[in-house]
C-alpha atoms as a PDB file:
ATOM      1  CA  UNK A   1      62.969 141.844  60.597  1.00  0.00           C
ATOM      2  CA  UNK A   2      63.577 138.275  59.825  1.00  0.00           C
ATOM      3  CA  UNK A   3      67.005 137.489  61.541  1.00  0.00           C
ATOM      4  CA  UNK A   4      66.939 133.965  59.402  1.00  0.00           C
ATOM      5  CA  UNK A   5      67.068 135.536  55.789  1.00  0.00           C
ATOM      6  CA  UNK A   6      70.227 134.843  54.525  1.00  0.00           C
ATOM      7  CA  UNK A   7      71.344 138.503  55.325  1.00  0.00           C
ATOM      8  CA  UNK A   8      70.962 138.349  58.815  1.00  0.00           C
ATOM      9  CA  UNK A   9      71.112 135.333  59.104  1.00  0.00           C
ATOM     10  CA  UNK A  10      74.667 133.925  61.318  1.00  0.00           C
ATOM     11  CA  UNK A  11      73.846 130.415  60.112  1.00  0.00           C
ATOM     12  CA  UNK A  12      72.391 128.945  63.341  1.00  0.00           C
ATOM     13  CA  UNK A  13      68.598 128.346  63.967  1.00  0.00           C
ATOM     14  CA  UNK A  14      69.252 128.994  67.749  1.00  0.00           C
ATOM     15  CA  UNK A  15      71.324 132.459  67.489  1.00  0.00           C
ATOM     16  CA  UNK A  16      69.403 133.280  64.786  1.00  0.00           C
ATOM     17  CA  UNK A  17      65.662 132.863  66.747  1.00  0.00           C
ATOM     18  CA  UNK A  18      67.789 134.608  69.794  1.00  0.00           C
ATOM     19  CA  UNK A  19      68.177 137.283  67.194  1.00  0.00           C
ATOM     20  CA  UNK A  20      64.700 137.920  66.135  1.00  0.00           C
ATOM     21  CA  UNK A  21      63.394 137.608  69.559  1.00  0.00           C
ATOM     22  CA  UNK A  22      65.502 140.997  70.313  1.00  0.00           C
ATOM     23  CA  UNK A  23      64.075 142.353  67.297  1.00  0.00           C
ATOM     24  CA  UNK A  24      60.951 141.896  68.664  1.00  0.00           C
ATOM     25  CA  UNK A  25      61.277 143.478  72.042  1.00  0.00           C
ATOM     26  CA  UNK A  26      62.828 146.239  70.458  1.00  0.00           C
ATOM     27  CA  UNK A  27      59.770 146.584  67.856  1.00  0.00           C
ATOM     28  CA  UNK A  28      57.290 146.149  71.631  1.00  0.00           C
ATOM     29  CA  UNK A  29      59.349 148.927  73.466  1.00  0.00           C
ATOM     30  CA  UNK A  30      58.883 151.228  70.177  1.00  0.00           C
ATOM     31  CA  UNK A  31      54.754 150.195  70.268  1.00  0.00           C
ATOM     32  CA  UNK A  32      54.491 151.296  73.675  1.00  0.00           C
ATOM     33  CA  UNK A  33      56.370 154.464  73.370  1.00  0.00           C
ATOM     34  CA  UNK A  34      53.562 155.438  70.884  1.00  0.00           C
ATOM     35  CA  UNK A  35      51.014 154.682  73.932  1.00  0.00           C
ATOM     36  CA  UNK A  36      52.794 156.116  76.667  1.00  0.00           C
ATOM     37  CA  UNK A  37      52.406 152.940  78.891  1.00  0.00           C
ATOM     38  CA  UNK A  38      55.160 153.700  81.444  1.00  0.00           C
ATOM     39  CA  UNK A  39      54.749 150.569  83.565  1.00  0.00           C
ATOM     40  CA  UNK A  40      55.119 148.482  80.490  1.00  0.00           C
ATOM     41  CA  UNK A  41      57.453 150.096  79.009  1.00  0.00           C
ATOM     42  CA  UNK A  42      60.047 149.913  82.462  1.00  0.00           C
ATOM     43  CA  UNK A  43      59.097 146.231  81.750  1.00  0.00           C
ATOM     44  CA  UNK A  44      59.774 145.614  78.107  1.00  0.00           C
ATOM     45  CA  UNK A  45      63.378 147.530  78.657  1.00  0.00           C
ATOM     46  CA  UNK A  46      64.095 145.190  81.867  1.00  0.00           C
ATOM     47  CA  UNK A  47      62.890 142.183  79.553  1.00  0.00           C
ATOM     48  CA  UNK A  48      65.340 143.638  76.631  1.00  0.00           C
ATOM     49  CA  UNK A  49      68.267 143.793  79.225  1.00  0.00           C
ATOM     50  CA  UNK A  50      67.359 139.969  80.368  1.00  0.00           C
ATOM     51  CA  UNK A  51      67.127 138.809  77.099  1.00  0.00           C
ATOM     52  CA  UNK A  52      70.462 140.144  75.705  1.00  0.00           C
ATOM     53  CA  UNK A  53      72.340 138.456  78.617  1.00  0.00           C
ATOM     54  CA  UNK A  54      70.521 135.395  78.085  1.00  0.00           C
ATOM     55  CA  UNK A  55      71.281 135.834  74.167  1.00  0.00           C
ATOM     56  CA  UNK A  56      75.152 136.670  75.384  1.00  0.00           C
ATOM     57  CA  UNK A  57      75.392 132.975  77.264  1.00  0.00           C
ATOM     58  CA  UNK A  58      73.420 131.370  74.251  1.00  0.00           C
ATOM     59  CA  UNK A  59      75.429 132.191  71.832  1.00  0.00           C
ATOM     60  CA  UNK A  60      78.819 131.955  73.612  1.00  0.00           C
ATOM     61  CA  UNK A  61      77.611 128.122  74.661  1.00  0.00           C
ATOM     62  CA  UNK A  62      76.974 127.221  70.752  1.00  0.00           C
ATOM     63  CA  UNK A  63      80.739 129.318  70.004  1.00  0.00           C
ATOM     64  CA  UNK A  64      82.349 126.873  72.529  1.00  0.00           C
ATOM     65  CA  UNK A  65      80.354 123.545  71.494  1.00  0.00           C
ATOM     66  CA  UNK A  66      82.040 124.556  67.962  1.00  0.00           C
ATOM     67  CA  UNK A  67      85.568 125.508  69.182  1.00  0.00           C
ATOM     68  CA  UNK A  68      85.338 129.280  68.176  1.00  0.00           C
ATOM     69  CA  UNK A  69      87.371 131.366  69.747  1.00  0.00           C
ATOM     70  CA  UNK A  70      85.168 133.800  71.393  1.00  0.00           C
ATOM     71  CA  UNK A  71      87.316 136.530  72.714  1.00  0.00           C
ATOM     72  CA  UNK A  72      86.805 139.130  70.552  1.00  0.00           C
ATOM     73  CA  UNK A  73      82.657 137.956  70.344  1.00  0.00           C
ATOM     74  CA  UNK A  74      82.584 138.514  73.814  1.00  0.00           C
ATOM     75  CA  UNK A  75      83.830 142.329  73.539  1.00  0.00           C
ATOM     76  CA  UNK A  76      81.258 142.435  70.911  1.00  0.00           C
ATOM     77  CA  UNK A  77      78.437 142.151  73.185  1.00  0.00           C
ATOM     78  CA  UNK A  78      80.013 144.009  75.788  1.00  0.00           C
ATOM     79  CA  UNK A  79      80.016 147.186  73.306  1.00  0.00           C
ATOM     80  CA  UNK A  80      76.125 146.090  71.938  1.00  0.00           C
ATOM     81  CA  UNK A  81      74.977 145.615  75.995  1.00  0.00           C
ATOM     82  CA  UNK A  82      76.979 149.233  76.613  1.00  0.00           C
ATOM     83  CA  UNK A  83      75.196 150.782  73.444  1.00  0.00           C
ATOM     84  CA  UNK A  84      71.543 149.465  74.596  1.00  0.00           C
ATOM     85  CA  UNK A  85      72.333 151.044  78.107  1.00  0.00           C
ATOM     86  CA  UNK A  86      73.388 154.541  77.064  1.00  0.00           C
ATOM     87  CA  UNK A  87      70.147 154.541  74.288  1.00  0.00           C
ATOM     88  CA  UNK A  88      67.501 153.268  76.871  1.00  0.00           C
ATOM     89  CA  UNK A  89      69.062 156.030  79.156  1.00  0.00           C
ATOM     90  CA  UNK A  90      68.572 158.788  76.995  1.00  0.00           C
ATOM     91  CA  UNK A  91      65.018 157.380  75.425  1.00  0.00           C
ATOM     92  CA  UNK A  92      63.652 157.286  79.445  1.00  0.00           C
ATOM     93  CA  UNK A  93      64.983 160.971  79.987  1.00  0.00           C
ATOM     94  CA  UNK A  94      61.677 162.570  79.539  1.00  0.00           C
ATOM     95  CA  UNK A  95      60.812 160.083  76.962  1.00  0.00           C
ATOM     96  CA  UNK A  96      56.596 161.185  77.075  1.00  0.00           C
ATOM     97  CA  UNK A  97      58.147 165.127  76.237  1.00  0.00           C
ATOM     98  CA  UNK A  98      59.384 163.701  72.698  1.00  0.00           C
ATOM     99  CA  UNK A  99      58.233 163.712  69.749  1.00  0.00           C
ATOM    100  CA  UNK A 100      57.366 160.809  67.563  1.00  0.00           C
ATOM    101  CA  UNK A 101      60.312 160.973  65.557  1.00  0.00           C
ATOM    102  CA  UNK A 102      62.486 161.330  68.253  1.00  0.00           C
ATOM    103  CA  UNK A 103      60.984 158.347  69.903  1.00  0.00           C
ATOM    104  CA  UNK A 104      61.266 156.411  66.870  1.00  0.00           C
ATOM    105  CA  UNK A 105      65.178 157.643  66.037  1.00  0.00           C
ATOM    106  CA  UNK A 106      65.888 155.619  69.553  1.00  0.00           C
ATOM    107  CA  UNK A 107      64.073 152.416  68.218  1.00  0.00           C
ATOM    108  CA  UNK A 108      66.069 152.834  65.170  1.00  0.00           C
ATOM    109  CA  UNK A 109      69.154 153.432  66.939  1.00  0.00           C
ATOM    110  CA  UNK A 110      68.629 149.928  68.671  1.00  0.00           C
ATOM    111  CA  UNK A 111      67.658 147.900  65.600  1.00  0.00           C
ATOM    112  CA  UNK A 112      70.744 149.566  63.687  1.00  0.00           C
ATOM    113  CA  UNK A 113      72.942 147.989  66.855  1.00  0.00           C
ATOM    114  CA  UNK A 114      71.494 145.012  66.573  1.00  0.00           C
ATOM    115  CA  UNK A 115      71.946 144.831  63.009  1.00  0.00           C
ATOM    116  CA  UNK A 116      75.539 145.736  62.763  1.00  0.00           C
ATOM    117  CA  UNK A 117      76.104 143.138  65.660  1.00  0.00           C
ATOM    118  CA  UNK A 118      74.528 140.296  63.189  1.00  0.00           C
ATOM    119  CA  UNK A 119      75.806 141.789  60.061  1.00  0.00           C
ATOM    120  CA  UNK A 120      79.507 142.642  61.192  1.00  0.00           C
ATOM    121  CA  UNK A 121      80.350 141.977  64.582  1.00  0.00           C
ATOM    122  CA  UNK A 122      79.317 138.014  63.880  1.00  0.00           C
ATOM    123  CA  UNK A 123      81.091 138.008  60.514  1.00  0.00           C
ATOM    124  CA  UNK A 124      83.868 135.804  61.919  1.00  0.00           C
ATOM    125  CA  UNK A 125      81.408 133.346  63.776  1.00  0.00           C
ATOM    126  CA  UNK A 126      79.089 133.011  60.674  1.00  0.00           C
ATOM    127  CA  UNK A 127      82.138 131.792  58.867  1.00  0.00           C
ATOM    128  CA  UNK A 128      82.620 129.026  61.406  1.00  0.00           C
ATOM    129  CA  UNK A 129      78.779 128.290  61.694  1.00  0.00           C
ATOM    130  CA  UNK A 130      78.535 127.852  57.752  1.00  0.00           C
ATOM    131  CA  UNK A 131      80.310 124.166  57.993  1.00  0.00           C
ATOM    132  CA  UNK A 132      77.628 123.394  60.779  1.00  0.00           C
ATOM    133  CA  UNK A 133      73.529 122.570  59.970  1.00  0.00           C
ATOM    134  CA  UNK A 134      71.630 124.987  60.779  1.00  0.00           C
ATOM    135  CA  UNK A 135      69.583 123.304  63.471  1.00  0.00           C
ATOM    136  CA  UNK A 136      73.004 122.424  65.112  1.00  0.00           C
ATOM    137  CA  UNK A 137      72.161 122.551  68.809  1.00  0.00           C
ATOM    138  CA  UNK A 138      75.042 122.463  71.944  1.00  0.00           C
ATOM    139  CA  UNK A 139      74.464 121.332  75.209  1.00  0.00           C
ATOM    140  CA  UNK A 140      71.977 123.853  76.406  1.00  0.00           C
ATOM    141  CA  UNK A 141      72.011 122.569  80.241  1.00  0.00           C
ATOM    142  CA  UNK A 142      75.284 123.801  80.132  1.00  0.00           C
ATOM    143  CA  UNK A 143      74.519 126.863  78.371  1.00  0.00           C
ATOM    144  CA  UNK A 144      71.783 127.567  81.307  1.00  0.00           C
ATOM    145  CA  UNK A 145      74.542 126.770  84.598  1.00  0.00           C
ATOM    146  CA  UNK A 146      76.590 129.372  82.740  1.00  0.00           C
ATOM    147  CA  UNK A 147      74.165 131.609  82.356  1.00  0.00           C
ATOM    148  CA  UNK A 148      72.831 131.435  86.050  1.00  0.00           C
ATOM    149  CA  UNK A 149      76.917 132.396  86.882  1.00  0.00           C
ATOM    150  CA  UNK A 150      77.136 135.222  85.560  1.00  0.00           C
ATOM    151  CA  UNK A 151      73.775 136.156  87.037  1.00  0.00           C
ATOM    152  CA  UNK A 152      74.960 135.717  90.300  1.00  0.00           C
ATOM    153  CA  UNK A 153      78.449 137.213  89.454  1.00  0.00           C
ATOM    154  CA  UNK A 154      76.448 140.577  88.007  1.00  0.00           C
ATOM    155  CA  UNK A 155      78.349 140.387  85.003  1.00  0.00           C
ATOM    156  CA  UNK A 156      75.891 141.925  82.215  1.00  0.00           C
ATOM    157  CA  UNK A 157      74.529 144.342  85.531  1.00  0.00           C
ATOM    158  CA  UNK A 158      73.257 147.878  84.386  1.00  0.00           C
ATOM    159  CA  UNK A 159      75.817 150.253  85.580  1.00  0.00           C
END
């Protein structure tokens, strides 16, 4: 998926690359499903945890540098981390004793999440990014300190 077509696309080269970056780790957890690689697989879903909360922090730092009120956003991700959780769960249950197409509904079930977060969830946000350039870029020092608070407060911890 290409999270910088115009349909995916939320208007911002930063959330967008953020974007197709989880794409990607969700397209590397469905390759090694096909191969059985546990060890890597316990990896890539640790990595696709990491990356969402970084994502999270990234995107609320450009929301703030453009005075949108991220709120609502913010129970957004909340609901996409929560969905990830409860599908990673389930896909690790015995994952090796499914069948392909079972293995690949999971993978399908995260894309789908992820592209209902772009597609609706950030409908109100790609509004507000649309009077922006596209290679608009915040403070990211900033965007880093918060994201190392939250780390230490466990906010986006696996339950």
């Amino acid at each position: 998926m290409q999270f910088s077509n115009k349909s995916l696309s939320v208007g911002n080269r930063i959330i967008d690359s953020e974007h197709q970056k989880l794409g990607d780790i969700i397209n590397d957890i469905g390759q090694l499903m096909l191969v059985n690689h546990d060890v890597a697989l316990s990896v890539a879903i640790k990595t696709l945890t990491d990356a969402l909360s970084h994502y999270f922090v990234v995107e609320e730092n450009v929301a703030k540098a453009v005075n949108f009120d991220f709120t609502k956003h913010s129970l957004a991700h909340q609901k996409i981390f929560d969905e990830f959780q409860v599908i990673t769960h389930k896909l690790m249950e015995q994952y090796r004793k499914r069948s392909r197409i079972e293995r690949k509904y999971f993978i399908d079930a995260m894309n789908s999440c992820l592209i209902r977060h772009v597609q609706e969830d950030s409908k109100p946000f790609t509004v507000v990014m649309g009077k922006y350039l596209y290679n608009f870029t915040p403070n990211m020092e900033a965007s880093e300190r918060t994201r190392q608070e939250k780390a230490e407060m466990n906010i986006f911890k696996s339950r």
